[in-house]
Protein backbone atom coordinates (compact mmCIF):
# COMPACT_ATOMS: atom_id res chain seq x y z
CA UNK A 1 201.54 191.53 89.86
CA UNK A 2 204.99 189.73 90.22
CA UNK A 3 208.30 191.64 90.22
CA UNK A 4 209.97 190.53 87.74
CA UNK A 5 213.14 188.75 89.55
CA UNK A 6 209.94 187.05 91.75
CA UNK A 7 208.98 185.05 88.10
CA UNK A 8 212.64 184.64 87.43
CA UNK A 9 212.73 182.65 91.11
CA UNK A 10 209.72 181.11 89.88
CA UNK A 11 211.18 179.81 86.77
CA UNK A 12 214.24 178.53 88.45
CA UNK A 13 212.20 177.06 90.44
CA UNK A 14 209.70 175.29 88.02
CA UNK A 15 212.84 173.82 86.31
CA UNK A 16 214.33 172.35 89.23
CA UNK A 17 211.05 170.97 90.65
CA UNK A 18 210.27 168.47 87.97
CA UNK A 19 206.50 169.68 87.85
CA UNK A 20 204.87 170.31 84.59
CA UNK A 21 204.10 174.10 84.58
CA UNK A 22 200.60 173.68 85.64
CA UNK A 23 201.06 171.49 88.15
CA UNK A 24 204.06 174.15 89.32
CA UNK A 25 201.19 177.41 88.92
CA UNK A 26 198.24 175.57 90.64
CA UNK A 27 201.04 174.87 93.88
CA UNK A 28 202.42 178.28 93.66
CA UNK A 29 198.57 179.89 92.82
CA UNK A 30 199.97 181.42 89.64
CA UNK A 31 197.94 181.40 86.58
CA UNK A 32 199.01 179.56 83.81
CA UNK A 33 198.82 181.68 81.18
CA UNK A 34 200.94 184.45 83.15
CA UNK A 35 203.39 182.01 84.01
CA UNK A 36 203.93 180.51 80.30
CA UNK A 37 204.65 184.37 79.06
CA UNK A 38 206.77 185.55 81.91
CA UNK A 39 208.84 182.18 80.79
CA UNK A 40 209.09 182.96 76.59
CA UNK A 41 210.25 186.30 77.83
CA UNK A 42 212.64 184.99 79.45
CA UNK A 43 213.51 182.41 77.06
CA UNK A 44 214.16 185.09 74.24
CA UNK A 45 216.28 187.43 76.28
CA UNK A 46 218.68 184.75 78.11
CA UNK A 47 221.83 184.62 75.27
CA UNK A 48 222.28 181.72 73.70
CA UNK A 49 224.47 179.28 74.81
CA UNK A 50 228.22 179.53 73.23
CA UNK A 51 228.84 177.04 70.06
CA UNK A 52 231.26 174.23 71.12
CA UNK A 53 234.57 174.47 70.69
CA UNK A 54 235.87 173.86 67.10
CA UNK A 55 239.60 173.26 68.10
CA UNK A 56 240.65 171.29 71.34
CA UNK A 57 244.42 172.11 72.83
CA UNK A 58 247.31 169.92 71.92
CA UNK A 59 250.17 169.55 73.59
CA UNK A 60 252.72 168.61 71.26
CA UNK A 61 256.15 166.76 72.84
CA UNK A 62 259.18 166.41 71.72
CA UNK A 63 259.81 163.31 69.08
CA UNK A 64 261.54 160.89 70.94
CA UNK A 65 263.82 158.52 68.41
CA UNK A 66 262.73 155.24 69.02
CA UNK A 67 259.88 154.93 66.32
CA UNK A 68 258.35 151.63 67.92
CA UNK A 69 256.85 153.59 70.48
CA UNK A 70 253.18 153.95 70.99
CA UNK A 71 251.11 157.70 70.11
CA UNK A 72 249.75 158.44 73.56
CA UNK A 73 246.61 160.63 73.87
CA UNK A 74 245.60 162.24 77.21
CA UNK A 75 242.59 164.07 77.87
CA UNK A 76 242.51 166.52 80.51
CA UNK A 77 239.67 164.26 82.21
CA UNK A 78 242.71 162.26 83.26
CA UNK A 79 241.66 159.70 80.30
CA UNK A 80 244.68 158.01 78.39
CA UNK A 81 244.49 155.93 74.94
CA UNK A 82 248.11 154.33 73.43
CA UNK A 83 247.71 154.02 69.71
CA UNK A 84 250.41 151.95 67.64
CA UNK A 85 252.88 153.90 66.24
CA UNK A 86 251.62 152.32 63.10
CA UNK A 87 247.76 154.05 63.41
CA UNK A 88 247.00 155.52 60.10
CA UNK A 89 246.47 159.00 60.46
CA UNK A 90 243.24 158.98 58.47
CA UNK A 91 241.72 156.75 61.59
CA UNK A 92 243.08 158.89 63.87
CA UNK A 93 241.10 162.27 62.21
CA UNK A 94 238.33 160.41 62.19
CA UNK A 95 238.46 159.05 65.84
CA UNK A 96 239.47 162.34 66.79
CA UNK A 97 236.11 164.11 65.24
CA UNK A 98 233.90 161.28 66.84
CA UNK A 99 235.43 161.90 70.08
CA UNK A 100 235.34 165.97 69.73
């Protein structure tokens, strides 16, 4: 029988091999049926992954007093999109959401 971080390498290796899990137990001489519980187990006790972020950080700057100019959003990606200074901000919640 298989220590148990042996069918933890196995599963890591399963996934990264791009084999279907028989295909992965008849090149490894694993049975099937072994394999596919060792891998629920350890599909119910990895945690689950963390829930996206509901908030993303601003960084606010200062006003600056000439009203004409453009509403600059950065990403920290290095991404930039100038808005008019005119944008409604009901477009701009909604572009934000689709873009969160």
């Amino acid at each position: 029988m298989a220590a148990r971080t042996d069918w933890n390498h196995h599963i890591e290796a399963w996934q990264a091999s791009g084999l279907s899990q028989a295909a992965y137990c008849r090149l490894h001489g694993l049975a099937i049926s072994s394999f596919s519980a060792r891998l629920s187990a350890h599909r119910a006790s990895a945690p689950p992954p963390p829930p996206p972020p509901a908030l993303v950080p601003v960084k606010v700057e200062p006003a600056r007093p000439a009203a004409a100019d453009p509403l600059v959003l950065r990403t920290a990606s290095g991404h930039r999109l100038e808005l008019p200074p005119s944008c409604e901000p009901r477009w701009l919640a909604e572009l934000l959401r689709c873009l969160g």
